[in-house]
Protein backbone atom coordinates (compact mmCIF):
# COMPACT_ATOMS: atom_id res chain seq x y z
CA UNK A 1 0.00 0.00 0.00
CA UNK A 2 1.20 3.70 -0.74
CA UNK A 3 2.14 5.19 2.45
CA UNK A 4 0.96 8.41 0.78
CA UNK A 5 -2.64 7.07 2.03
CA UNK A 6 -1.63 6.04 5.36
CA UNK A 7 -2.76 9.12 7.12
CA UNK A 8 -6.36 9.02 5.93
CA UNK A 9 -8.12 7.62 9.05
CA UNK A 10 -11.82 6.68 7.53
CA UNK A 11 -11.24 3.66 5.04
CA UNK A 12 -11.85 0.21 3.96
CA UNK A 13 -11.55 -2.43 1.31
CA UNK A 14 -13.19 -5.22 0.33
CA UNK A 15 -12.92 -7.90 -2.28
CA UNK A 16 -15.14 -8.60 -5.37
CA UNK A 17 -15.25 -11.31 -8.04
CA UNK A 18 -16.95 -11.31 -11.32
CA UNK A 19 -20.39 -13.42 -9.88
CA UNK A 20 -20.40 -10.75 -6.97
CA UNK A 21 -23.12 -8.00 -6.82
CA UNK A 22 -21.00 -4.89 -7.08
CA UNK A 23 -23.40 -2.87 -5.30
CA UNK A 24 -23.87 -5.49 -2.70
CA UNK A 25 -20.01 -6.17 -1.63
CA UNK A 26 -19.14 -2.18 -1.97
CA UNK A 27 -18.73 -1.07 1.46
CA UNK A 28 -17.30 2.17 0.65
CA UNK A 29 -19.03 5.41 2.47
CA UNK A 30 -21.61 6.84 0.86
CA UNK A 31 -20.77 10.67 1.90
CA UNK A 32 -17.53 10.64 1.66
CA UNK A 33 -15.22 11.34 -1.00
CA UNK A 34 -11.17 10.87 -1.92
CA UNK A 35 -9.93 8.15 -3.90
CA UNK A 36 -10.02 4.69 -4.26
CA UNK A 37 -7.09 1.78 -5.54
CA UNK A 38 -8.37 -1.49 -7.76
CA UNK A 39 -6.20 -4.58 -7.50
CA UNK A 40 -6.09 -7.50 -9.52
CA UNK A 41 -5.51 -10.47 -7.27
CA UNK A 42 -5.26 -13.37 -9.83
CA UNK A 43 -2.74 -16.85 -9.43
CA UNK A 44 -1.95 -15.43 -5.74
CA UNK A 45 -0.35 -11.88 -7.52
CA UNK A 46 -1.65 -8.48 -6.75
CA UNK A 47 -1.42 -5.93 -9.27
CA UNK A 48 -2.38 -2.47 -8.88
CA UNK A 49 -4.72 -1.93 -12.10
CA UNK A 50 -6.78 1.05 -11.30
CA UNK A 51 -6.57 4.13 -9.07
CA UNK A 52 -9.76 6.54 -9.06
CA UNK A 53 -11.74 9.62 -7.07
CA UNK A 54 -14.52 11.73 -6.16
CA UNK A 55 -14.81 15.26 -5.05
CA UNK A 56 -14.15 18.55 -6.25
CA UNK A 57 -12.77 20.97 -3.81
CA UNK A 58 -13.95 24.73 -4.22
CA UNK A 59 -12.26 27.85 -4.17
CA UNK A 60 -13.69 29.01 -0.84
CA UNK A 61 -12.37 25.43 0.40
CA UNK A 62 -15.31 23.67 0.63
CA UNK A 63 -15.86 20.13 -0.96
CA UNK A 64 -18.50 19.61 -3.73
CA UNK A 65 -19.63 16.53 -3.67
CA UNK A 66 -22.07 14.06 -5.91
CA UNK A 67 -24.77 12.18 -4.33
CA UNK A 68 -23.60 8.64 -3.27
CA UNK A 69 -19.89 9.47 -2.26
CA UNK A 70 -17.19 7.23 -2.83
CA UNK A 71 -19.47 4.39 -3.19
CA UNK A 72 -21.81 5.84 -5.96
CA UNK A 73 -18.19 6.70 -7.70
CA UNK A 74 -17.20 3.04 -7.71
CA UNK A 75 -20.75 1.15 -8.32
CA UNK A 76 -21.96 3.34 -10.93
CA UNK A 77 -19.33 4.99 -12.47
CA UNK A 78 -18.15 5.00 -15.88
CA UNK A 79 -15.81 1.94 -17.29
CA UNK A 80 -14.80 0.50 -20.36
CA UNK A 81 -18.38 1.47 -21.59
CA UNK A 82 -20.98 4.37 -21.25
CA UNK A 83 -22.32 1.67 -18.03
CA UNK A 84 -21.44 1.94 -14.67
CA UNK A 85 -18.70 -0.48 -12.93
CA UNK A 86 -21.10 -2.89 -12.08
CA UNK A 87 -21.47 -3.70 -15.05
CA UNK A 88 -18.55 -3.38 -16.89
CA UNK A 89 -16.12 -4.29 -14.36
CA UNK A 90 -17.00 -8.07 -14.35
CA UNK A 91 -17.38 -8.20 -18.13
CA UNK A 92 -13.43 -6.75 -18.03
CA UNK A 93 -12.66 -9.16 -15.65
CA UNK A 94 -13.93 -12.09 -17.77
CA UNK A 95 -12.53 -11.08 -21.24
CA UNK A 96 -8.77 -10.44 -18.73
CA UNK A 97 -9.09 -13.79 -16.82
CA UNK A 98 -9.28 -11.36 -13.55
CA UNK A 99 -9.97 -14.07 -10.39
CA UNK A 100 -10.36 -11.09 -7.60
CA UNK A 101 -10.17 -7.51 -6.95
CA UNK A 102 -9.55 -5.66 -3.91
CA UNK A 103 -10.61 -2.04 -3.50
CA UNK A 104 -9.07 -0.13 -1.35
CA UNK A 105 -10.95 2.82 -0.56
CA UNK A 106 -10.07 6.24 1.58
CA UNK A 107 -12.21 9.64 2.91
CA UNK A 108 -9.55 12.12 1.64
CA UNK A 109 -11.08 15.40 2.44
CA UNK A 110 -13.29 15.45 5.83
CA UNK A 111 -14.03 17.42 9.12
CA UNK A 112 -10.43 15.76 10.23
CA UNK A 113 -8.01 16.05 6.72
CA UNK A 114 -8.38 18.43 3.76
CA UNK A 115 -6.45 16.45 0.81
CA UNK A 116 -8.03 17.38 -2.13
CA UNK A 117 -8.90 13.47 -3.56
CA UNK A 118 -7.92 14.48 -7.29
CA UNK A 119 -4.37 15.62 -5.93
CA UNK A 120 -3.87 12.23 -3.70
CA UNK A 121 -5.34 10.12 -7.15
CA UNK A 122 -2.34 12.52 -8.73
CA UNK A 123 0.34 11.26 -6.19
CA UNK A 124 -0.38 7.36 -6.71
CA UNK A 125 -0.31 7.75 -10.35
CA UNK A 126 2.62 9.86 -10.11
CA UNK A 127 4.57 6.67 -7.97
CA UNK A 128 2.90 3.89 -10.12
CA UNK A 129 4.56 5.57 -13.37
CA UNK A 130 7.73 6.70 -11.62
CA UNK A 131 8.32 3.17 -10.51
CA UNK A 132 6.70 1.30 -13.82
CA UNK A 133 6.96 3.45 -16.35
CA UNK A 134 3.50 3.62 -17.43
CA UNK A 135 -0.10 4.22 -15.73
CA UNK A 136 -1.93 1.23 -13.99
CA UNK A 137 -3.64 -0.62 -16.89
CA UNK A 138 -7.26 -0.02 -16.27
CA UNK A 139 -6.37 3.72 -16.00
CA UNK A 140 -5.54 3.44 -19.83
CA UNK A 141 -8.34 4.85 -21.95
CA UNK A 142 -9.85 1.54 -24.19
């Protein structure tokens, strides 16, 4: 895990799999919003594939915010297709021969931490291609 998300004290993952209701297995908060990090966990490898967010900071410093949060962003956002990730996300995982992911999700800008998401989604892409030399595949436009 990027230690760059270490400090971000409201967060949680969970694993999904292509027969898996997205929208059931999402336990990501539904008023918060930051970013979010998809790994492919396939033949006992994890991959980091995908890094996302939600949340537009303003200029008086307040966050504007969709309905749904982080796990509207996730569940119903666009993929691969003009259909949300519940969708498309387990058709990708088919045609890829994905097993697993894990999301890995944080509440970047709060009451507690101001870190404006699209700036921490930034850093991690920043790291991935500093250290691979290209983005994280699913970050690719198809």
């Amino acid at each position: 895990m990027y230690k760059e998300l270490e400090k971000f004290g409201v967060k949680g993952n969970f694993t999904f799999k292509q027969e898996d209701n997205l929208e059931a297995v999402c336990n990501a908060s539904d008023a918060g919003s930051g970013v979010f990090v998809v790994y492919d966990i396939t033949n006992g490898t994890k991959e980091l594939i995908m890094v996302g967010s939600t949340g537009t900071v303003q200029n008086d410093g307040t966050l504007k915010s969709k309905n749904g949060g982080l796990y509207d962003k996730i569940v119903n956002g666009h993929q691969f297709a003009k259909t949300g990730r519940k969708y498309s996300w387990p058709a990708q995982m088919k045609k890829e021969s994905i097993d697993t992911l894990e999301v890995f999700w944080f509440e970047t800008f709060n009451a507690t931490v101001k870190a404006i998401p699209t700036s921490v989604e930034g850093q991690i892409l920043q790291i991935f291609l500093d250290e691979n030399g290209k983005l994280p595949r699913w970050n690719v436009a198809f």
